[in-house]
Every structure is written in C-alpha cells, then in structure tokens.
N, C-alpha and C. Protein backbone atom coordinates (compact mmCIF):
# COMPACT_ATOMS: atom_id res chain seq x y z
N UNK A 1 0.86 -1.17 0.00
CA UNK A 1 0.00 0.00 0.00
C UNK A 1 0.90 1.23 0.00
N UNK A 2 0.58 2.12 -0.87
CA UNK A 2 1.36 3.33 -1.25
C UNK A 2 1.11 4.27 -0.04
N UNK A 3 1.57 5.08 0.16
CA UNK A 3 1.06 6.57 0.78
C UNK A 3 0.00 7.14 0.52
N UNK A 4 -0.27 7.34 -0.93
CA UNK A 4 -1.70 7.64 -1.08
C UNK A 4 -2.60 7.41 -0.78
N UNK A 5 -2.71 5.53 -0.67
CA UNK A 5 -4.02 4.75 -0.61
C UNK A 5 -3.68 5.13 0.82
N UNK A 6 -2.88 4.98 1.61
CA UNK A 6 -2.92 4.58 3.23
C UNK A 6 -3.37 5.67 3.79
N UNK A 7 -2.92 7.13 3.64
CA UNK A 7 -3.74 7.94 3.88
C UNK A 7 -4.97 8.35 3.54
N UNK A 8 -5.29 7.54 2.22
CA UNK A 8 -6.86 7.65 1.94
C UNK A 8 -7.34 6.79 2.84
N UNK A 9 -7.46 5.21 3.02
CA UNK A 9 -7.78 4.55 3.75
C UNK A 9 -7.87 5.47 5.43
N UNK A 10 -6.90 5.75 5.65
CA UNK A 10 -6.86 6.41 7.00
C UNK A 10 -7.64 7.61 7.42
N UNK A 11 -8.09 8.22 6.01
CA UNK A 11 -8.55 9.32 6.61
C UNK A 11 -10.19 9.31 6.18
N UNK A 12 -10.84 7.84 5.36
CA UNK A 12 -12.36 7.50 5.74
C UNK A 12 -12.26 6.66 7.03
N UNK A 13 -11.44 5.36 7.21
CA UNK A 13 -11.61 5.55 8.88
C UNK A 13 -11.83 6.66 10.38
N UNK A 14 -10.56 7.56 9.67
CA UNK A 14 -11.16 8.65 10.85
C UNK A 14 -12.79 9.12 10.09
N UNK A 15 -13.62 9.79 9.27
CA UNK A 15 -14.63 10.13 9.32
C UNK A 15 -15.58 9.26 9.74
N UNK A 16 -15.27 7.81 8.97
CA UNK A 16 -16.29 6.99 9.98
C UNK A 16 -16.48 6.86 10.96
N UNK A 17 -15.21 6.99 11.62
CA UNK A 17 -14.76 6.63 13.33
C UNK A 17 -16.09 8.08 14.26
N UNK A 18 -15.59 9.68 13.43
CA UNK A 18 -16.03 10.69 13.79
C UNK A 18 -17.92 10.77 13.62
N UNK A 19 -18.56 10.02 12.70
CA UNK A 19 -19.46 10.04 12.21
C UNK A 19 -20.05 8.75 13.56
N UNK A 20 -19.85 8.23 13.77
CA UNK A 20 -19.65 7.34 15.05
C UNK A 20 -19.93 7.97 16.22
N UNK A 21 -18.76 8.73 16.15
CA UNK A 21 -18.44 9.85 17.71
C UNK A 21 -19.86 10.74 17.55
N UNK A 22 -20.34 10.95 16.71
CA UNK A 22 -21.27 11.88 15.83
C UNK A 22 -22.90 11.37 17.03
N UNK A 23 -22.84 10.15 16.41
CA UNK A 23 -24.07 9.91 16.51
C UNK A 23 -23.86 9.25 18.22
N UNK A 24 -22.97 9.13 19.02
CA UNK A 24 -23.29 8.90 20.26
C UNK A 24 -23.54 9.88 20.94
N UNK A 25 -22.93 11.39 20.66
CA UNK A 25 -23.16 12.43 20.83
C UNK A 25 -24.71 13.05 20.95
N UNK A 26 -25.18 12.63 19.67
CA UNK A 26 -25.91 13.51 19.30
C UNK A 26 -27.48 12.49 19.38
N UNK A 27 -27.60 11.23 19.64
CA UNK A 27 -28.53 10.78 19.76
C UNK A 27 -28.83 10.10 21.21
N UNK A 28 -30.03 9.26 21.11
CA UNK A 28 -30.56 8.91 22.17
C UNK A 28 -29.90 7.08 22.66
N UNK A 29 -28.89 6.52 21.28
CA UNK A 29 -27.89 5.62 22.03
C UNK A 29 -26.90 5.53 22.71
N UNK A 30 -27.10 6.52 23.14
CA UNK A 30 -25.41 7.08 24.43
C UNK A 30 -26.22 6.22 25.49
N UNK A 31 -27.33 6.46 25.84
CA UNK A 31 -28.29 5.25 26.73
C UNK A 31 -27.79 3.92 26.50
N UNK A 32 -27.37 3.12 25.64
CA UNK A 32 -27.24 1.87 25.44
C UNK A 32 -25.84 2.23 25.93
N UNK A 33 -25.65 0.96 27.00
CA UNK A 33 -24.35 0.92 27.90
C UNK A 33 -23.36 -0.37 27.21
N UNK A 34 -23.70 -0.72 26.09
CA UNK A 34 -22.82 -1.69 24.86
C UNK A 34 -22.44 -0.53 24.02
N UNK A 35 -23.15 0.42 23.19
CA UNK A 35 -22.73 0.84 22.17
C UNK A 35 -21.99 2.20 22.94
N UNK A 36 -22.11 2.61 24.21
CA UNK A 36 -21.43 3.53 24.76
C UNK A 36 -19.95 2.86 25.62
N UNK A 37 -20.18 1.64 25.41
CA UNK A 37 -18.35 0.74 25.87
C UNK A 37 -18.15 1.05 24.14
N UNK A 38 -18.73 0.56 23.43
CA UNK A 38 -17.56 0.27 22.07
C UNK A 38 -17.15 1.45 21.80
N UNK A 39 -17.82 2.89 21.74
CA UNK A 39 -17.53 4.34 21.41
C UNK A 39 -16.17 4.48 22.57
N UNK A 40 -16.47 4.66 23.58
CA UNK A 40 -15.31 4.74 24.56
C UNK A 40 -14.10 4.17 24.18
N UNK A 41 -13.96 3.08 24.13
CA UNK A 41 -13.20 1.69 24.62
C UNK A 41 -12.30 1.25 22.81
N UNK A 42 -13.27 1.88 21.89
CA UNK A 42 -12.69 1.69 20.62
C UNK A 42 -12.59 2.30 19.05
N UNK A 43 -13.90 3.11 19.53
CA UNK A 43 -14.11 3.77 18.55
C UNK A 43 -12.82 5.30 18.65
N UNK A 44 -13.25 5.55 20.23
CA UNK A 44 -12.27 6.93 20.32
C UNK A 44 -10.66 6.89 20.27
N UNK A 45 -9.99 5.75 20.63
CA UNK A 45 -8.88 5.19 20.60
C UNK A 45 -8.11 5.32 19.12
N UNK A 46 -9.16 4.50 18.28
CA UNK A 46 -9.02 4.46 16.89
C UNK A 46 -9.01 5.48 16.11
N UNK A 47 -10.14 6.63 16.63
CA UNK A 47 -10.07 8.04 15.73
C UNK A 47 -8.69 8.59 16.24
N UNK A 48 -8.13 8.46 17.25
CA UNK A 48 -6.34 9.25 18.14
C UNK A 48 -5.62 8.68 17.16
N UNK A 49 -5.71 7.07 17.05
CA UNK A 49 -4.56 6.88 16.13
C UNK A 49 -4.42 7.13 15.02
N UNK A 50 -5.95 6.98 14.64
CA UNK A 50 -5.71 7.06 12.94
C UNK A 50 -5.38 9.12 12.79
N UNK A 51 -5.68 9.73 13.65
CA UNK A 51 -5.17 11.18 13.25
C UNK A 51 -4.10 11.46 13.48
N UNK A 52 -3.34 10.39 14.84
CA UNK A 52 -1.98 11.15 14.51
C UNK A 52 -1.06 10.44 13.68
N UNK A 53 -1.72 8.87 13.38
CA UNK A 53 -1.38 8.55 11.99
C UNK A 53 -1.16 9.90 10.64
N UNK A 54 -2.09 10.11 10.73
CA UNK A 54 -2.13 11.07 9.72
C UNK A 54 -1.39 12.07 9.42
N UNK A 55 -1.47 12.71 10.56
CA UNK A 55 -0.47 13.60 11.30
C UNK A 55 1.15 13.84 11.00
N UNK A 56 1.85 12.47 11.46
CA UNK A 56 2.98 12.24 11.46
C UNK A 56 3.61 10.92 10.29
N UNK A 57 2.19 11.29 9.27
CA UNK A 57 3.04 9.87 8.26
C UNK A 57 4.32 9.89 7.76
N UNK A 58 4.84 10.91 7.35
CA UNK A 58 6.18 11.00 6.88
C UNK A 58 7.16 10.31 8.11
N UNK A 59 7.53 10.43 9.55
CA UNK A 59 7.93 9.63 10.59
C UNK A 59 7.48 8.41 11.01
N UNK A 60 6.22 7.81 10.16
CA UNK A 60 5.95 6.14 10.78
C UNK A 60 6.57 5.71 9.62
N UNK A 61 6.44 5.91 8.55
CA UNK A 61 6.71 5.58 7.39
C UNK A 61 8.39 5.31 7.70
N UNK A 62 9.25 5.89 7.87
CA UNK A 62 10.74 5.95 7.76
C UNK A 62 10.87 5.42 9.61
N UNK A 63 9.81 5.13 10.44
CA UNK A 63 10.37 4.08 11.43
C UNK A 63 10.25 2.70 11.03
N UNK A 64 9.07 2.33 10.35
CA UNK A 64 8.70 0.97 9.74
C UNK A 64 9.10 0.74 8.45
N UNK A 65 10.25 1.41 7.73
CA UNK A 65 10.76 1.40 6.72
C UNK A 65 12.46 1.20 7.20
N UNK A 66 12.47 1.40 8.76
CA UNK A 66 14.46 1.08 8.99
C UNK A 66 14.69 2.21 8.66
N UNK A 67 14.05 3.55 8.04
CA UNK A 67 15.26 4.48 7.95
C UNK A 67 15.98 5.16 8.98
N UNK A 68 15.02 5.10 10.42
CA UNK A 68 15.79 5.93 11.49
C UNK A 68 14.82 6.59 12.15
C-alpha cells in the first residue's frame, strides 16, 4: 500500500470513526451501555490513532521502513 491509498484509507476511517463519535453524541444511544463501551473503549482510541497517523506519516513511514 502506497502513501496515497494509506492515507486515503486512514482518513475515511477517521470520518467513519467521527461520524460514530457523531451519533453517540448527538442521539438517544449514548443510553445503550454496549454501544457507549464500544464508542469509549474503541471507537475513540481508533479516531487518536488514525489522526496522529495522519499527522505524522512521513515519521511512521521511515520508522517501519528502517530508515531511522
């Protein structure tokens, strides 16, 4: 996977992830104490990484590449 795709890939995960965050927010399933563990516990975790994925691709790229 190129750079391109990975940051494409990475950056509809974060909207999905946010569109997620979206609707626990903003609706009446923040009540459901399952879909308010998975938002907590995985959904929000996943939107951190995948942004500072995003963030700092040029430095994951050249740690998981051996350059340094």
């Amino acid at each position: 996977m190129g750079p391109a795709q990975l940051r494409k890939t990475l950056r509809w995960g974060h909207i999905v992830a946010s569109l997620l965050l979206g609707t626990y927010l903003y609706s009446p399933l923040s009540a459901n104490p399952t879909f308010a563990a998975f938002i907590l516990y995985a959904v929000f975790p996943l939107m951190g990484l995948s942004g500072v994925l995003m963030w700092n691709q040029a430095k994951v790229a050249r740690l998981f590449s051996g350059g340094g």
